[in-house]
N, C-alpha and C. Protein backbone atom coordinates (compact mmCIF):
# COMPACT_ATOMS: atom_id res chain seq x y z
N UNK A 1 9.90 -4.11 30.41
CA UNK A 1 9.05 -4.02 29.24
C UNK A 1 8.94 -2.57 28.78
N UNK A 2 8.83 -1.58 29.52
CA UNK A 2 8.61 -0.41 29.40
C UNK A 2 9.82 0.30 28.39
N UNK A 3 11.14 -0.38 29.35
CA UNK A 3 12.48 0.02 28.15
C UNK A 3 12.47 -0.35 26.69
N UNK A 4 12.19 -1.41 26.97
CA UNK A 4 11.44 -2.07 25.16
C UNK A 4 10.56 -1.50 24.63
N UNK A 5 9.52 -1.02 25.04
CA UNK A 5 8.64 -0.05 24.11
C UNK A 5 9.53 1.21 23.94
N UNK A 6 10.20 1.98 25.09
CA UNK A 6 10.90 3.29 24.54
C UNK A 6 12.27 3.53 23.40
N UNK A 7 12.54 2.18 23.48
CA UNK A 7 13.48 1.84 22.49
C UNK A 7 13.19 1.72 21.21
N UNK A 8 11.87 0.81 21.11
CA UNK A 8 10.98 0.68 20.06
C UNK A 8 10.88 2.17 19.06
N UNK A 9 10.07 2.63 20.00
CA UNK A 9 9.61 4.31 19.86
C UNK A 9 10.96 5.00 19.34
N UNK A 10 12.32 4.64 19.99
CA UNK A 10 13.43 5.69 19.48
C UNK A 10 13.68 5.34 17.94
N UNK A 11 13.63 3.98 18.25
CA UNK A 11 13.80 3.49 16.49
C UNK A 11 13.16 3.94 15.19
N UNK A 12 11.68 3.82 15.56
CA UNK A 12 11.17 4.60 14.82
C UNK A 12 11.14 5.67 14.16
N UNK A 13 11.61 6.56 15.26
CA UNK A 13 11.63 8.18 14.86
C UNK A 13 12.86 8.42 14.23
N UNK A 14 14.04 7.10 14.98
CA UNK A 14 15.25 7.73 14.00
C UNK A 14 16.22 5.92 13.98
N UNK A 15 16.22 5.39 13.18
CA UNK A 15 16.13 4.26 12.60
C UNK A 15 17.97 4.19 12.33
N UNK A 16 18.50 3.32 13.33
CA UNK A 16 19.96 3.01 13.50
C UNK A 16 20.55 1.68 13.56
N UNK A 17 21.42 1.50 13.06
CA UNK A 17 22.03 -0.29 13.51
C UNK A 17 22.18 -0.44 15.09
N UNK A 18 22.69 0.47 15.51
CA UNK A 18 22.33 0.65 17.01
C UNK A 18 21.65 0.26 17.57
N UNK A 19 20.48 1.39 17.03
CA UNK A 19 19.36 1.27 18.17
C UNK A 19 18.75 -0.39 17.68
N UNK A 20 18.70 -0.82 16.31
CA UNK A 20 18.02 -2.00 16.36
C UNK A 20 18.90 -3.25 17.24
N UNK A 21 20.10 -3.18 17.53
CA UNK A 21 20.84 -4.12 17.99
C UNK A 21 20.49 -3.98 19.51
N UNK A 22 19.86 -2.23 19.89
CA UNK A 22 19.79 -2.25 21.47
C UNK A 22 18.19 -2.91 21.64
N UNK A 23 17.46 -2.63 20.31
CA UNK A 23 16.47 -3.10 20.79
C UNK A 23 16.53 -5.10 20.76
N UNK A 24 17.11 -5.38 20.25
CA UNK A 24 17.07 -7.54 20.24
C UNK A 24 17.56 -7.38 21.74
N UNK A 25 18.49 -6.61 22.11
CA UNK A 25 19.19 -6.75 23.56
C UNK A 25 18.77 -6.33 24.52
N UNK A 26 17.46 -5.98 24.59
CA UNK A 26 16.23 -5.05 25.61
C UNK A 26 15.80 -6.77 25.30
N UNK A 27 14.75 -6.92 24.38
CA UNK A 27 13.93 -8.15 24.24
C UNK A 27 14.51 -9.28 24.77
N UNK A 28 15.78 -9.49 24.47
CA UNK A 28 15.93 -10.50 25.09
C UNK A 28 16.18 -10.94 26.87
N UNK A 29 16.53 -9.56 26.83
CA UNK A 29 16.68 -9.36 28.92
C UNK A 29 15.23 -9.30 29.43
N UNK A 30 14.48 -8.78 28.22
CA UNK A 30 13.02 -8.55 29.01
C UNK A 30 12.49 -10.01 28.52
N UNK A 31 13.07 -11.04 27.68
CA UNK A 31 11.99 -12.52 27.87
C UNK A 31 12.66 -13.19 28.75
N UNK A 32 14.12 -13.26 29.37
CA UNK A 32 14.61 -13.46 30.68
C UNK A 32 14.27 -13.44 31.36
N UNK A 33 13.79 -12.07 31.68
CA UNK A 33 12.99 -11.94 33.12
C UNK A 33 11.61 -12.11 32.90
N UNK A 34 10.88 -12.19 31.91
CA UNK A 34 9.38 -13.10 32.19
C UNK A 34 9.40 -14.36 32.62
N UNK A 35 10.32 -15.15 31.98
CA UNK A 35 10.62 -16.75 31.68
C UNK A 35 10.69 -16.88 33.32
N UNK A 36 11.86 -16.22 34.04
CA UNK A 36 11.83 -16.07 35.19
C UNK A 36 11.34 -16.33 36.24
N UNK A 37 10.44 -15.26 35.86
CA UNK A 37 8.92 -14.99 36.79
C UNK A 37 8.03 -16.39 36.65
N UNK A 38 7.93 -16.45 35.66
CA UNK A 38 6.88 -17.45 35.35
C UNK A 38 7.29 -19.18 36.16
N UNK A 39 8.70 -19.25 35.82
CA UNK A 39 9.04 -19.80 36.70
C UNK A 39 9.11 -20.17 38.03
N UNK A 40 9.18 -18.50 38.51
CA UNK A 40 9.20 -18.71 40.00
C UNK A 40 7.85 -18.81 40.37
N UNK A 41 7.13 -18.52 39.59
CA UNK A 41 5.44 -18.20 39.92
C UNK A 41 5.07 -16.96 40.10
N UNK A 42 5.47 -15.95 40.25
CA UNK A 42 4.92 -14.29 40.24
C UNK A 42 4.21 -13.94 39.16
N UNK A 43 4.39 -15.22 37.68
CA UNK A 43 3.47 -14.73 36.83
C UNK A 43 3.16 -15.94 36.60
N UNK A 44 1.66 -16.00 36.27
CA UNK A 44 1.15 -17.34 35.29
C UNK A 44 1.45 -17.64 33.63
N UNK A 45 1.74 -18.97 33.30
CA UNK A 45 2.38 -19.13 32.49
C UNK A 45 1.66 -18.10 31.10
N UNK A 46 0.00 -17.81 31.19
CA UNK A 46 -0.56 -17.68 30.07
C UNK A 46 -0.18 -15.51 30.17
N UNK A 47 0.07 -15.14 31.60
CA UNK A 47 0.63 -13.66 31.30
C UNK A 47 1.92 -13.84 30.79
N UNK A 48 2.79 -14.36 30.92
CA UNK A 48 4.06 -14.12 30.66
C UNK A 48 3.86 -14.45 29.35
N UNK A 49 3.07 -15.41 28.67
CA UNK A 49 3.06 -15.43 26.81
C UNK A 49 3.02 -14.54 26.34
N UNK A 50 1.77 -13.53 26.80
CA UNK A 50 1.00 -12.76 26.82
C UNK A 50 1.75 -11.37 26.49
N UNK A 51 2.53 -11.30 27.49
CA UNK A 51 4.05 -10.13 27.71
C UNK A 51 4.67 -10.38 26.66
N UNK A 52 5.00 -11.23 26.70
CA UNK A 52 6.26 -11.78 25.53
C UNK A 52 5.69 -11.65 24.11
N UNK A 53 4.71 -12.15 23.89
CA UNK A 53 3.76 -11.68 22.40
C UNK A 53 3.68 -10.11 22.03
N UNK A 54 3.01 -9.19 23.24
CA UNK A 54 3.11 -8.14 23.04
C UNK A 54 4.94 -7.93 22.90
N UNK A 55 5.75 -8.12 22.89
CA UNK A 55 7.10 -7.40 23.07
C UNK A 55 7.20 -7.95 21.89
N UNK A 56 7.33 -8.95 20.85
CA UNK A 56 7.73 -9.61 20.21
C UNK A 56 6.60 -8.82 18.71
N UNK A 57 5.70 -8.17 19.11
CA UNK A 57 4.83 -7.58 17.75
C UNK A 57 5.47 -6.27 18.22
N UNK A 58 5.72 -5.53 19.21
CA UNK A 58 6.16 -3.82 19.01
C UNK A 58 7.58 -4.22 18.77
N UNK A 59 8.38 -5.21 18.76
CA UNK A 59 9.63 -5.17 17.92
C UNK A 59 9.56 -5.34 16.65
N UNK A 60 8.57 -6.10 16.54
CA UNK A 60 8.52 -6.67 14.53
C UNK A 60 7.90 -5.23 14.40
N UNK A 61 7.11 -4.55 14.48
CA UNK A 61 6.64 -3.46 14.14
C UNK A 61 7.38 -2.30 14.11
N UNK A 62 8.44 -1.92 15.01
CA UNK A 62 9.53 -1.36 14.67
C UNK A 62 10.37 -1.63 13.61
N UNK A 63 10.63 -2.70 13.61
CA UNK A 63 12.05 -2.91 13.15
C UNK A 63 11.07 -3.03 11.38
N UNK A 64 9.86 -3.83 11.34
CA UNK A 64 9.16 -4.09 9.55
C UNK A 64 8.39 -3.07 10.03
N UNK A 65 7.52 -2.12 9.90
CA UNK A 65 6.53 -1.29 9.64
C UNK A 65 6.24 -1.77 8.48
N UNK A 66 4.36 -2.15 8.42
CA UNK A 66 3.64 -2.69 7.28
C UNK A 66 3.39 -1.12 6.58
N UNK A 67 3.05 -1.76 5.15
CA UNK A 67 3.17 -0.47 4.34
C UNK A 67 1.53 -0.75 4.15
N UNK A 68 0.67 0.58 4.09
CA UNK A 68 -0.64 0.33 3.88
C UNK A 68 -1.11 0.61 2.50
N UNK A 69 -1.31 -0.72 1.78
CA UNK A 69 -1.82 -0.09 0.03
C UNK A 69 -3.03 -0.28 -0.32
C-alpha cells in the first residue's frame, strides 16, 4: 500500500503515461494481496474493503484531481 501512495505522490508532481500505467499496476498487486489476506484470514473482510477503498480514492485523486470553483 505504501508503494501506491508513493507512486500516487510521483504522479502528481510530475504527471506521465508511465507513471499512471505504474500506478493501475501497484493497485492492482496491492488488491491481490488484500483479497489474499482476507482470504486467508490475516485480515477481516470489512479492513481489507477498507484498504482497498482508501487505495482506490488516492488513485482516482491522482490520476482526476477535483478542480475547486
Amino acid at each position: 500500500m505504501k508503494k501506491c501512495f508513493d507512486v500516487c505522490g510521483s504522479y502528481q508532481t510530475k504527471p506521465s503515461e508511465e507513471v499512471k500505467k505504474e500506478i493501475q499496476e501497484t493497485v492492482n498487486k496491492a488488491f491481490s494481496k488484500i483479497d489474499k489476506a482476507v482470504k486467508r484470514g490475516v485480515f477481516h473482510k470489512s479492513n481489507g474493503a477498507n484498504q482497498k477503498s482508501r487505495l482506490s480514492s488516492a488513485m482516482k485523486q491522482a490520476i482526476e484531481p477535483t478542480t475547486n470553483k
